[in-house]
C-alpha atoms as a PDB file:
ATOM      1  CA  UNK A   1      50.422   3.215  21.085  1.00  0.00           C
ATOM      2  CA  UNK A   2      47.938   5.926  22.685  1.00  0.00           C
ATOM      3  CA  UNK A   3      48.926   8.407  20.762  1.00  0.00           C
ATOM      4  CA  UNK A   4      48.077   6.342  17.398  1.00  0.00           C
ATOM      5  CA  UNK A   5      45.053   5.003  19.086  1.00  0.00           C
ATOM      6  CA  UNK A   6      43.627   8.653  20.373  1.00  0.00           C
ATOM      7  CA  UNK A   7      44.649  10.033  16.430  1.00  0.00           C
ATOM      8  CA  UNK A   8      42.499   7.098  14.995  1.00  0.00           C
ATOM      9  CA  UNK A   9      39.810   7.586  17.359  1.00  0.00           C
ATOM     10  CA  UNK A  10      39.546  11.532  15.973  1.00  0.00           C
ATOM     11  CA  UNK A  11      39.739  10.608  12.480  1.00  0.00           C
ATOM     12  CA  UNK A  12      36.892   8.521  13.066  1.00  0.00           C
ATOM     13  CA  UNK A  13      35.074  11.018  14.878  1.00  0.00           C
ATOM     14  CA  UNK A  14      35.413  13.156  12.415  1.00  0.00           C
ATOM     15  CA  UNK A  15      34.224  11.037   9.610  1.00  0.00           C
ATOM     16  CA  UNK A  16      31.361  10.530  11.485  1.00  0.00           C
ATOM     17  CA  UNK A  17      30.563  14.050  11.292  1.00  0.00           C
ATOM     18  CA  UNK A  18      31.134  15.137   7.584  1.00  0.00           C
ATOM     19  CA  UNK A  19      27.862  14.252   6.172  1.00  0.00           C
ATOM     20  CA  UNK A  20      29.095  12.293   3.319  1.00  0.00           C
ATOM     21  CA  UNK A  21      25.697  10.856   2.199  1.00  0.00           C
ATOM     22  CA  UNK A  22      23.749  13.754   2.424  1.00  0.00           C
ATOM     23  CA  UNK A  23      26.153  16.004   0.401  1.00  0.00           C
ATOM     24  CA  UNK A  24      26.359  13.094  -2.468  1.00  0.00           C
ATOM     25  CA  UNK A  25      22.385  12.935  -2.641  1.00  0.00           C
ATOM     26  CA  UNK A  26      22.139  16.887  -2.527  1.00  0.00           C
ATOM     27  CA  UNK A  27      24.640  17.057  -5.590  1.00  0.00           C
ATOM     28  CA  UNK A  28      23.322  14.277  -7.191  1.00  0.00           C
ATOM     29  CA  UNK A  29      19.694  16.001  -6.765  1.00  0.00           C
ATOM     30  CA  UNK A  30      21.061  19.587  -8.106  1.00  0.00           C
ATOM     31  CA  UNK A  31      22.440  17.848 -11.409  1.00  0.00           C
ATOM     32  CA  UNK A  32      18.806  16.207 -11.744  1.00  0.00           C
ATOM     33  CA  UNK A  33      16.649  19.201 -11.566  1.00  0.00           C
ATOM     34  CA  UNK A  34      19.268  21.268 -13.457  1.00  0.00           C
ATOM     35  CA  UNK A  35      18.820  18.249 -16.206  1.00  0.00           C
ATOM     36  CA  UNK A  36      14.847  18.730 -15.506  1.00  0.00           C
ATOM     37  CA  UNK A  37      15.273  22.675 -15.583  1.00  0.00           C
ATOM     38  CA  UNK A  38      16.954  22.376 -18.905  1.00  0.00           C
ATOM     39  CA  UNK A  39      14.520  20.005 -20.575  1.00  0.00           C
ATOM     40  CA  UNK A  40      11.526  22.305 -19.245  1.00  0.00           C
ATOM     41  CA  UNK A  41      13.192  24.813 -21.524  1.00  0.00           C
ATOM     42  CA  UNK A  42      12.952  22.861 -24.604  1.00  0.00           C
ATOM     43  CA  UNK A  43      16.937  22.271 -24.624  1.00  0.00           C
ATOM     44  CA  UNK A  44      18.249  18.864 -24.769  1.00  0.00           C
ATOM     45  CA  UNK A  45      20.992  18.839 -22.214  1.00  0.00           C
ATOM     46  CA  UNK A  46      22.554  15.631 -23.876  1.00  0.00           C
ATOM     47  CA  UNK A  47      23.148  17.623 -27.154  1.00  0.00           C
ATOM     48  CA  UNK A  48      24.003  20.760 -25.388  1.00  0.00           C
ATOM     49  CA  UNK A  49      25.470  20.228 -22.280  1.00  0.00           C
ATOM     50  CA  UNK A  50      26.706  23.863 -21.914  1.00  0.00           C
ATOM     51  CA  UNK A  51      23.420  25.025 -22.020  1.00  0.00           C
ATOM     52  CA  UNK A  52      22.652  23.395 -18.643  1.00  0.00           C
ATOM     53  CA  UNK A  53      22.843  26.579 -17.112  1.00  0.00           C
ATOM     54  CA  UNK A  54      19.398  27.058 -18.168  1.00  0.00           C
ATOM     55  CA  UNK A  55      18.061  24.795 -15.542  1.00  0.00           C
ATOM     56  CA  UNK A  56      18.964  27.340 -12.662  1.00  0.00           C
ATOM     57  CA  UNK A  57      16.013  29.284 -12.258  1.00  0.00           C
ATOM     58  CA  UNK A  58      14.072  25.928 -11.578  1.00  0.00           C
ATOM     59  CA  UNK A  59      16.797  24.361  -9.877  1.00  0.00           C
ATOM     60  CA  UNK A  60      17.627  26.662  -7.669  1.00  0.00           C
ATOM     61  CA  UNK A  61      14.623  27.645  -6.546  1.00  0.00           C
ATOM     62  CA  UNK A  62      13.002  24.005  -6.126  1.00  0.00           C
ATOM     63  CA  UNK A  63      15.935  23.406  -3.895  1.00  0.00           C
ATOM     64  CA  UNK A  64      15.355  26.350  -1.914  1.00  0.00           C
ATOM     65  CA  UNK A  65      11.785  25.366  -1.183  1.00  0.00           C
ATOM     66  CA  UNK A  66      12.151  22.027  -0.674  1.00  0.00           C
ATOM     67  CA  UNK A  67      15.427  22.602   1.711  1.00  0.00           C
ATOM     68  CA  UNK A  68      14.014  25.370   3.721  1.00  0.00           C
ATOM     69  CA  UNK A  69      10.889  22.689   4.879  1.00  0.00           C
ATOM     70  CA  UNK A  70      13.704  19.796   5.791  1.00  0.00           C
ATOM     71  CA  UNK A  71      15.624  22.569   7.669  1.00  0.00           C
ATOM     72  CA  UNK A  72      12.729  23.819   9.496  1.00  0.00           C
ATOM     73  CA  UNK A  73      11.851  20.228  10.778  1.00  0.00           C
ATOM     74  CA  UNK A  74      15.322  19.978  11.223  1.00  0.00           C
ATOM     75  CA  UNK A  75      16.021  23.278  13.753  1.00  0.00           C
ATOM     76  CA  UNK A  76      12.785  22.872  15.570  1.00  0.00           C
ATOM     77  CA  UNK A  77      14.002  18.955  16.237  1.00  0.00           C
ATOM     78  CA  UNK A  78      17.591  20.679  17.316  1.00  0.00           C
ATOM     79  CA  UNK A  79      15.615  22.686  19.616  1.00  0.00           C
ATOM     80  CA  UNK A  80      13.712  20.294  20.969  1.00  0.00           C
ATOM     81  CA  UNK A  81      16.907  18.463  21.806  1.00  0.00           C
ATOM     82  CA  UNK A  82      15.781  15.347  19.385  1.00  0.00           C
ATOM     83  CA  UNK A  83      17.994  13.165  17.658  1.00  0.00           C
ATOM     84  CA  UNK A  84      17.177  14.108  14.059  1.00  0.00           C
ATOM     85  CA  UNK A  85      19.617  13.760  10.790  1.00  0.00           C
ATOM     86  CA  UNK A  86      20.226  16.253   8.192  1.00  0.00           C
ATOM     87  CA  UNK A  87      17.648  16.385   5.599  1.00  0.00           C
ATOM     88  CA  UNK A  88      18.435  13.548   3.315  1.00  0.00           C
ATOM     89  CA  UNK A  89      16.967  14.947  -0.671  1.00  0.00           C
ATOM     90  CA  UNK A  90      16.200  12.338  -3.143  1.00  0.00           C
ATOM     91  CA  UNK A  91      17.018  12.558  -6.970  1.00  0.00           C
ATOM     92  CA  UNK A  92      14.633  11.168  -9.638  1.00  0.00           C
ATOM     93  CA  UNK A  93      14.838  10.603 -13.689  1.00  0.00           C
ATOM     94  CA  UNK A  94      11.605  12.716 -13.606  1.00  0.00           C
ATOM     95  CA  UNK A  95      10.635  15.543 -15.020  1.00  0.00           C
ATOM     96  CA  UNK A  96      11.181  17.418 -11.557  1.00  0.00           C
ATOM     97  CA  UNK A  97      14.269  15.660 -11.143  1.00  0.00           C
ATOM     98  CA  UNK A  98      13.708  14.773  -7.393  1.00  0.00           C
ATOM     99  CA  UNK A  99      11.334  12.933  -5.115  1.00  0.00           C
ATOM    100  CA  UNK A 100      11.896  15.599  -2.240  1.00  0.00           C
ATOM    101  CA  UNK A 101      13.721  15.092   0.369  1.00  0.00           C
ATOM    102  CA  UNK A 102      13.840  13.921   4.244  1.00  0.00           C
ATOM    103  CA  UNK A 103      15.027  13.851   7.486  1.00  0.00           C
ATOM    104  CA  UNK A 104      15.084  10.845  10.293  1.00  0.00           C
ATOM    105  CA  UNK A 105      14.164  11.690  13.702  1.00  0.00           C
ATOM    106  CA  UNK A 106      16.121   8.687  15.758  1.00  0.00           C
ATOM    107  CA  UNK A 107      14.819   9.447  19.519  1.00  0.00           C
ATOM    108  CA  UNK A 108      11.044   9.723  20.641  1.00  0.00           C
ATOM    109  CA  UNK A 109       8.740  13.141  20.424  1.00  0.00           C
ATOM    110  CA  UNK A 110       7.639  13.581  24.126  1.00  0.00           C
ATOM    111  CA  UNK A 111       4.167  15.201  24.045  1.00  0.00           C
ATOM    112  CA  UNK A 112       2.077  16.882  21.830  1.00  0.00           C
ATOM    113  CA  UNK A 113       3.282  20.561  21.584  1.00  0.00           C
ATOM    114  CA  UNK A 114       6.732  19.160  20.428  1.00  0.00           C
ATOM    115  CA  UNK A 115       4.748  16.900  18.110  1.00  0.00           C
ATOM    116  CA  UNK A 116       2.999  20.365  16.745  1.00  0.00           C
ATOM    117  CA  UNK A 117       6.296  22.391  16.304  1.00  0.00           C
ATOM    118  CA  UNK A 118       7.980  20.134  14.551  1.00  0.00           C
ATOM    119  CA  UNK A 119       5.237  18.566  12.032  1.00  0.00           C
ATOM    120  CA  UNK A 120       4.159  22.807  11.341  1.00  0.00           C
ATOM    121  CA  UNK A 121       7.688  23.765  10.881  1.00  0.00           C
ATOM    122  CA  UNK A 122       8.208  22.120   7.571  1.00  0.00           C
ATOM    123  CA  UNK A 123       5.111  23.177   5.366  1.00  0.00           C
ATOM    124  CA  UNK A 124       5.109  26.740   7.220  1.00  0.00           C
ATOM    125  CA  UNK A 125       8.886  27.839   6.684  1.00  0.00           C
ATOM    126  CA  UNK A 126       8.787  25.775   3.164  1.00  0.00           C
ATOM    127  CA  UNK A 127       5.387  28.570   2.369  1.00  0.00           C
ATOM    128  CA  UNK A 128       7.582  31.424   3.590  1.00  0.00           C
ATOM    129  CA  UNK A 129       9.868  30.683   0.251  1.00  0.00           C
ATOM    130  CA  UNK A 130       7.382  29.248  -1.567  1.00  0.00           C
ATOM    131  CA  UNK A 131       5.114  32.456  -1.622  1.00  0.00           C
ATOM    132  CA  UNK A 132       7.855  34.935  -2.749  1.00  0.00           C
ATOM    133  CA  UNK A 133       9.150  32.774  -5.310  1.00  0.00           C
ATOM    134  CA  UNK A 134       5.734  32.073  -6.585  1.00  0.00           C
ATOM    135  CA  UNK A 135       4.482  35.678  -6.860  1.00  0.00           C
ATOM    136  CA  UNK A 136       8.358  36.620  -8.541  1.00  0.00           C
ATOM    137  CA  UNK A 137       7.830  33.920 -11.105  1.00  0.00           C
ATOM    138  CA  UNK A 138       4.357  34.519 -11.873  1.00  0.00           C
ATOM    139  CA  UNK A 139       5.530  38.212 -12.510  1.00  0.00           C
ATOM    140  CA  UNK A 140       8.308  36.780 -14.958  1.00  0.00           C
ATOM    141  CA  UNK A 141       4.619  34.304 -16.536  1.00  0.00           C
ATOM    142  CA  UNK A 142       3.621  35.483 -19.765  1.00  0.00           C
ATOM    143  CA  UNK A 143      -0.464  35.116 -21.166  1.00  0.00           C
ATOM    144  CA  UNK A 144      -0.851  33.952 -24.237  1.00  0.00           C
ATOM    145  CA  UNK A 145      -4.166  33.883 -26.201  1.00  0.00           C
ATOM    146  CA  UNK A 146      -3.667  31.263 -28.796  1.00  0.00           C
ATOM    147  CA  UNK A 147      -3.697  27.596 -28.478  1.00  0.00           C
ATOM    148  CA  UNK A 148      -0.358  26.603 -26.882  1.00  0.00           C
ATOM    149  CA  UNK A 149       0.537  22.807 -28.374  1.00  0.00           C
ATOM    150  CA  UNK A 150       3.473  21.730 -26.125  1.00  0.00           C
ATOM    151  CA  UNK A 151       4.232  21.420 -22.354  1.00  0.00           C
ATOM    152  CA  UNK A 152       0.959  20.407 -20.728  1.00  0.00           C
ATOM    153  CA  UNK A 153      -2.023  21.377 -18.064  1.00  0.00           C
ATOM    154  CA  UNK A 154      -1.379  22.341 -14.403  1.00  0.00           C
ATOM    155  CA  UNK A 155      -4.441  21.947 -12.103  1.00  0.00           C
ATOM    156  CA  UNK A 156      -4.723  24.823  -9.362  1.00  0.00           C
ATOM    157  CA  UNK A 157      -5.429  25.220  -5.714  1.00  0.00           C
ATOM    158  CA  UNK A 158      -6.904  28.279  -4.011  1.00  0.00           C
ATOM    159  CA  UNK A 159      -4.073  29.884  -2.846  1.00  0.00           C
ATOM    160  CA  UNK A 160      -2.077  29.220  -6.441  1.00  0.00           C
ATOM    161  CA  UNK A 161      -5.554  31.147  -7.774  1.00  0.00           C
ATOM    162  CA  UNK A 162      -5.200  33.884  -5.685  1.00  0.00           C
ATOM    163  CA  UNK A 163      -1.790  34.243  -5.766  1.00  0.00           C
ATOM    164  CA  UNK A 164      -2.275  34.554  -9.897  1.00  0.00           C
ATOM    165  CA  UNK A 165      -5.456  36.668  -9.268  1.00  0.00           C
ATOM    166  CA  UNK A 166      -3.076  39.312  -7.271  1.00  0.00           C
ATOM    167  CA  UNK A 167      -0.096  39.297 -10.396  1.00  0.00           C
ATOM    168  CA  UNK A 168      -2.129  39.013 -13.763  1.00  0.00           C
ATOM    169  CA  UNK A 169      -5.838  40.070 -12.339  1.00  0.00           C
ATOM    170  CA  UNK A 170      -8.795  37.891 -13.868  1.00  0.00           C
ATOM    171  CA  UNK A 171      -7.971  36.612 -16.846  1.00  0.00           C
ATOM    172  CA  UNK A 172     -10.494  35.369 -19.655  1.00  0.00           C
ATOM    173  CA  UNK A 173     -11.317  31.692 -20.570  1.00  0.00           C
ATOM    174  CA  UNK A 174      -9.042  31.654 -23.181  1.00  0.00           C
ATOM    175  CA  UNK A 175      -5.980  32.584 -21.975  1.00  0.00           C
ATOM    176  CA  UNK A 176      -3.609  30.430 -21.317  1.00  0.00           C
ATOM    177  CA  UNK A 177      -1.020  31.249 -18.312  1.00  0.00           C
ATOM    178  CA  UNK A 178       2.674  29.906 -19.391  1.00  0.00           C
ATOM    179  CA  UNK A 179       4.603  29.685 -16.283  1.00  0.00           C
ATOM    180  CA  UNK A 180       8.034  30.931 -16.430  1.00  0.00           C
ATOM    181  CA  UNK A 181      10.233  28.079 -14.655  1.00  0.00           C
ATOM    182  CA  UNK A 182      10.146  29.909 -11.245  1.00  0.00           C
ATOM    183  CA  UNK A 183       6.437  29.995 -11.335  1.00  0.00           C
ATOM    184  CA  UNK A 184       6.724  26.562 -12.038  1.00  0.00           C
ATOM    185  CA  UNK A 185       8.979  25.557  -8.415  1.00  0.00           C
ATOM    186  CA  UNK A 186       6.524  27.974  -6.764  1.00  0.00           C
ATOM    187  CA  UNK A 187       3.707  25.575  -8.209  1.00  0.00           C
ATOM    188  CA  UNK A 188       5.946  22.286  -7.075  1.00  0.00           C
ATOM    189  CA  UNK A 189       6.686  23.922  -3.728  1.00  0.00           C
ATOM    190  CA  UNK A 190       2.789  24.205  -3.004  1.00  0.00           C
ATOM    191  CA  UNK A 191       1.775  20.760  -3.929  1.00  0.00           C
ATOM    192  CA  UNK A 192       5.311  19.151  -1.921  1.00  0.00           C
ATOM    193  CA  UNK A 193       3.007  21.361   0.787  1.00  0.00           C
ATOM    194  CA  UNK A 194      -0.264  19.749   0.333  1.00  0.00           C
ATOM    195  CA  UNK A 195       0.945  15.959   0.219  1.00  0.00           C
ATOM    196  CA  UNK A 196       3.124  16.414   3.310  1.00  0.00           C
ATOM    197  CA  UNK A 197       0.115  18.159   5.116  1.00  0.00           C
ATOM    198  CA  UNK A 198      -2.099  15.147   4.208  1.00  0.00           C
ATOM    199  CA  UNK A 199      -3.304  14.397   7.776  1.00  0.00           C
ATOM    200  CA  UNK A 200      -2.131  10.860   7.584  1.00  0.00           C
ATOM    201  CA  UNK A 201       0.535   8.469   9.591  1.00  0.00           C
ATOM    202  CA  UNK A 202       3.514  10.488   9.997  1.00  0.00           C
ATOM    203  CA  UNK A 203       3.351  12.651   7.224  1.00  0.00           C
ATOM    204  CA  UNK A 204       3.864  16.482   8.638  1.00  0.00           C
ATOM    205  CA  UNK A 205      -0.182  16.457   8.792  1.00  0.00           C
ATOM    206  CA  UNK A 206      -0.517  13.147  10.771  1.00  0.00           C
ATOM    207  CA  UNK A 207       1.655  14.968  13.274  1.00  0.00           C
ATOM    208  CA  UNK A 208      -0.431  18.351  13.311  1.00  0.00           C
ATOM    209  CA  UNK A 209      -3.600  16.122  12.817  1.00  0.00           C
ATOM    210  CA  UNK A 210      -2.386  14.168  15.954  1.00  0.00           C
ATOM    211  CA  UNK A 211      -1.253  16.844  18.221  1.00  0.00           C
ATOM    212  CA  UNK A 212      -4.676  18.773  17.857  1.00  0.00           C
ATOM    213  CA  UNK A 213      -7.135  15.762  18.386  1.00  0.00           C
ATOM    214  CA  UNK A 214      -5.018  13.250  19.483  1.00  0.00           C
ATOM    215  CA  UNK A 215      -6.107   9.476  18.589  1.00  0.00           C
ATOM    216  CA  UNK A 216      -9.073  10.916  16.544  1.00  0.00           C
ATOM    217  CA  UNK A 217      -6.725  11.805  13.945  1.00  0.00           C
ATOM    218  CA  UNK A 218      -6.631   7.610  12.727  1.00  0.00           C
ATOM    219  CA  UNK A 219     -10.795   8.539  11.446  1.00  0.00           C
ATOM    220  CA  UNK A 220      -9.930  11.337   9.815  1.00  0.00           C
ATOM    221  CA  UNK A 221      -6.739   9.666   8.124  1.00  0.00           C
ATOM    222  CA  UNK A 222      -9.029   7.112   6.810  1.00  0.00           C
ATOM    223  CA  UNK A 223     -11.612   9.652   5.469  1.00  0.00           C
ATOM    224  CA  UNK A 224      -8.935  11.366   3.355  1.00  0.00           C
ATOM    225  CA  UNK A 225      -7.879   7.844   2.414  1.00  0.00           C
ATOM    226  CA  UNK A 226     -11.171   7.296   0.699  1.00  0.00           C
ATOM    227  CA  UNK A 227     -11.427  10.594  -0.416  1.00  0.00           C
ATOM    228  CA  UNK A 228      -8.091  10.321  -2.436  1.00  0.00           C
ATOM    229  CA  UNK A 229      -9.578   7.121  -3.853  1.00  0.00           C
ATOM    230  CA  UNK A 230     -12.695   8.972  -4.932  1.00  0.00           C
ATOM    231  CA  UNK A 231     -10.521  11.682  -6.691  1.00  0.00           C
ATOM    232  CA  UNK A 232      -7.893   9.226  -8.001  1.00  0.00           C
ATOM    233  CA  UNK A 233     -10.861   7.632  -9.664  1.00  0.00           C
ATOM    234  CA  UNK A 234     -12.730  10.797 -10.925  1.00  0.00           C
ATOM    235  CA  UNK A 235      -9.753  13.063 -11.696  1.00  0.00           C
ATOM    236  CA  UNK A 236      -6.090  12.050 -11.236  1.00  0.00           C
ATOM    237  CA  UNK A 237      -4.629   8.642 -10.965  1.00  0.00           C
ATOM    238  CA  UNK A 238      -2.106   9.593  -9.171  1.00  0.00           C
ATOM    239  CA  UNK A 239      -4.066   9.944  -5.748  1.00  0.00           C
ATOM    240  CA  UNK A 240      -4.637   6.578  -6.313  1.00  0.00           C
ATOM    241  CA  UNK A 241      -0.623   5.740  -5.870  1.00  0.00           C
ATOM    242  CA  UNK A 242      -0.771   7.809  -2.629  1.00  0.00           C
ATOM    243  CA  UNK A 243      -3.354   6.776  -1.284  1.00  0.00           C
ATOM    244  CA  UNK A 244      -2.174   3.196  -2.132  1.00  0.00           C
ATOM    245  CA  UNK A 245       1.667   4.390  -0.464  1.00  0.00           C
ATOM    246  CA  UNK A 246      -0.279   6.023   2.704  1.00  0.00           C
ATOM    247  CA  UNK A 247      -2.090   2.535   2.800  1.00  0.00           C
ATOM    248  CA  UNK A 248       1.063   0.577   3.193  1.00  0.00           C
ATOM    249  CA  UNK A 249       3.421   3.179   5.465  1.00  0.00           C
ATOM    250  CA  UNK A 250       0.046   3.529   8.298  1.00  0.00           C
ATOM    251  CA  UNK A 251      -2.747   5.695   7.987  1.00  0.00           C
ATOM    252  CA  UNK A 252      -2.881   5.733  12.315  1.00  0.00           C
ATOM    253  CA  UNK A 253       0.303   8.333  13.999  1.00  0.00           C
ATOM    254  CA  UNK A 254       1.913   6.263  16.645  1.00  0.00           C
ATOM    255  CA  UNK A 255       1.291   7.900  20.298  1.00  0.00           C
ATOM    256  CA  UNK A 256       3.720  10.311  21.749  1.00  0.00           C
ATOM    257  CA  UNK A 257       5.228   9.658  25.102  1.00  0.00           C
ATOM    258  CA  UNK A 258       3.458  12.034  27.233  1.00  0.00           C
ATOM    259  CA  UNK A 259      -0.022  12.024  25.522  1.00  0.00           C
ATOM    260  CA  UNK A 260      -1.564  13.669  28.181  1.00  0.00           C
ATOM    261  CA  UNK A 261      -0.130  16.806  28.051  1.00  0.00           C
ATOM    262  CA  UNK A 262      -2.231  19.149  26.064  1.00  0.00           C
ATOM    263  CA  UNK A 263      -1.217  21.954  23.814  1.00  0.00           C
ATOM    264  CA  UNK A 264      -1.352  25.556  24.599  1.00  0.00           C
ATOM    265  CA  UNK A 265      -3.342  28.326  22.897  1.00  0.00           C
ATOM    266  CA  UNK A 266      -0.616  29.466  20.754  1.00  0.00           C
ATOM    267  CA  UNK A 267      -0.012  26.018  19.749  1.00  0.00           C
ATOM    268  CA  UNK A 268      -3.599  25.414  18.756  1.00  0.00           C
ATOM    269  CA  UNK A 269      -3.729  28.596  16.373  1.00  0.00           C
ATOM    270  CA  UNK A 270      -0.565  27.349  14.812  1.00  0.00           C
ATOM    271  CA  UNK A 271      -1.801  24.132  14.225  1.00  0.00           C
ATOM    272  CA  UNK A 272      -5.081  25.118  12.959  1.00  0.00           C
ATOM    273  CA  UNK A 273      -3.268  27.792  10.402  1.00  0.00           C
ATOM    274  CA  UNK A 274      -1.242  24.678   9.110  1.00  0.00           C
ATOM    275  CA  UNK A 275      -4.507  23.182   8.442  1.00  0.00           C
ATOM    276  CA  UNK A 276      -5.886  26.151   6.830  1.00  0.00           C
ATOM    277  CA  UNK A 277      -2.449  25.917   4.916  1.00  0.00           C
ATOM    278  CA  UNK A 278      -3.294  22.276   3.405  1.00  0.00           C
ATOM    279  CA  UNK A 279      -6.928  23.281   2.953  1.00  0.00           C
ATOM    280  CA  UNK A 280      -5.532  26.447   0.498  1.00  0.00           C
ATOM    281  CA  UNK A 281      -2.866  24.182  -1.003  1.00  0.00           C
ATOM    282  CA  UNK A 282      -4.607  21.454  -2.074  1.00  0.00           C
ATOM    283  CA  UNK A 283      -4.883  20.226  -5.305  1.00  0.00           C
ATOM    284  CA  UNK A 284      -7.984  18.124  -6.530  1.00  0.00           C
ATOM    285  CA  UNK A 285      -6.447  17.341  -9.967  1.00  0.00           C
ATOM    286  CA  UNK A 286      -2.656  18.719 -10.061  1.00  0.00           C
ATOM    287  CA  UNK A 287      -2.373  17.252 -13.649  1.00  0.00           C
END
């Protein structure tokens, strides 16, 4: 009767540690964005399924990025010996094929310079991929100098300018920059960047946002409410969705439990080169 009882007990306990869920979604995710890869390439994976290999260079890649910045939350939580899940990634019927992806932190951040390490570890280990894949698949871009009918208009941010300013040099008005599908993750990976820096609720900004000024950060959360209104009004709707999502999750980041405790020097640079980050990565009019 113990025996059976202690066996049951370790199948359990291992159950509970094969992450089941997470592996599904991730799976599920990698047959979207290969689906998403292969469309971007003109191929119609229902007709040709064994073409779907086509969607690699995209798929691939947009994983990378996007797993790299749930991973970095994730070992920085580890570290800071808080209860956090594996990063939980989120398939879409879109023409990325995802929605990003996650993680759940299930005990309480203690003071501010764990607040800062683990809201800059995301967007600053997701730009150490992002910026190598970026510059590869602008290298792999092609310029074309007659009017290109199908696919449509990316907008750009600083850094995607200078990062095309360093690989292709200035290019005349009528050029038109055709991203290979590499370039095109590289692109995805800096905007993912920019809307999780947003310094707003607990979005990776509201935690660097909160951890550098502290309860301050609920005035300047509403600012960049209104000014994503303003944009989604004058250039793309689609701030108007976020800023109508941001509305309804919190614009203020809850208080940590040792708010008192300021952050060091090194902290402080860190957080104000993840600011610099969002400031470089952002977007006014991404489509």
């Amino acid at each position: 009767m113990n025996n059976n009882t202690s066996t049951n007990s370790a199948k359990e306990e291992k159950a509970k540690k094969l992450p089941f869920v997470h592996i599904i979604l991730f799976l599920i995710t990698l047959f979207c964005t290969l689906i998403a890869g292969t469309l971007q390439q003109g191929i119609n994976p229902l007709e040709h399924p064994w073409l779907i290999w086509k969607g690699i260079p995209f798929s691939f890649t947009l994983l990378l990025i996007l797993g790299t910045h749930e991973f970095g939350h994730y070992f920085i939580s580890r570290k800071h010996h808080i209860d956090v899940t594996l990063p939980y990634f989120i398939p879409a019927p879109s023409f990325i094929g995802t929605f990003g992806a996650f993680i759940k932190m299930k005990s309480p951040i203690m003071d501010r310079r764990i607040l800062l390490d683990v809201g800059a570890a995301g967007p600053l280990a997701g730009m150490c991929v992002s910026v190598p894949v970026l510059l590869i698949g602008l290298y792999l871009s092609e310029i074309r100098y007659e009017t290109v009918e199908t696919g449509f208009s990316l907008g750009s941010s600083i850094f995607f300018y200078l990062m095309s300013w360093m690989v292709h040099g200035s290019m005349p008005d009528n050029a038109n920059l055709i991203l290979h599908p590499i370039a095109f993750s590289g692109w995805i990976g800096l905007l993912v960047t920019c809307l999780n820096l947003l310094p707003v609720g607990q979005l990776d900004g509201g935690h660097v946002a909160y951890a550098i000024i502290g309860p301050k950060q609920r005035v300047v959360a509403k600012a960049v409410l209104i000014i994503l209104v303003i944009l989604g009004v004058s250039s793309w709707s689609g701030w108007l969705v976020w800023a109508g999502i941001l509305f309804i999750m919190g614009t203020n980041h809850p208080p940590v439990v040792y708010d008192w405790i300021p952050l060091d020097r090194k902290r402080k640079v860190i957080g104000w080169i993840t600011i610099s980050v969002f400031v470089m990565t952002f977007t006014p009019a991404p489509f």
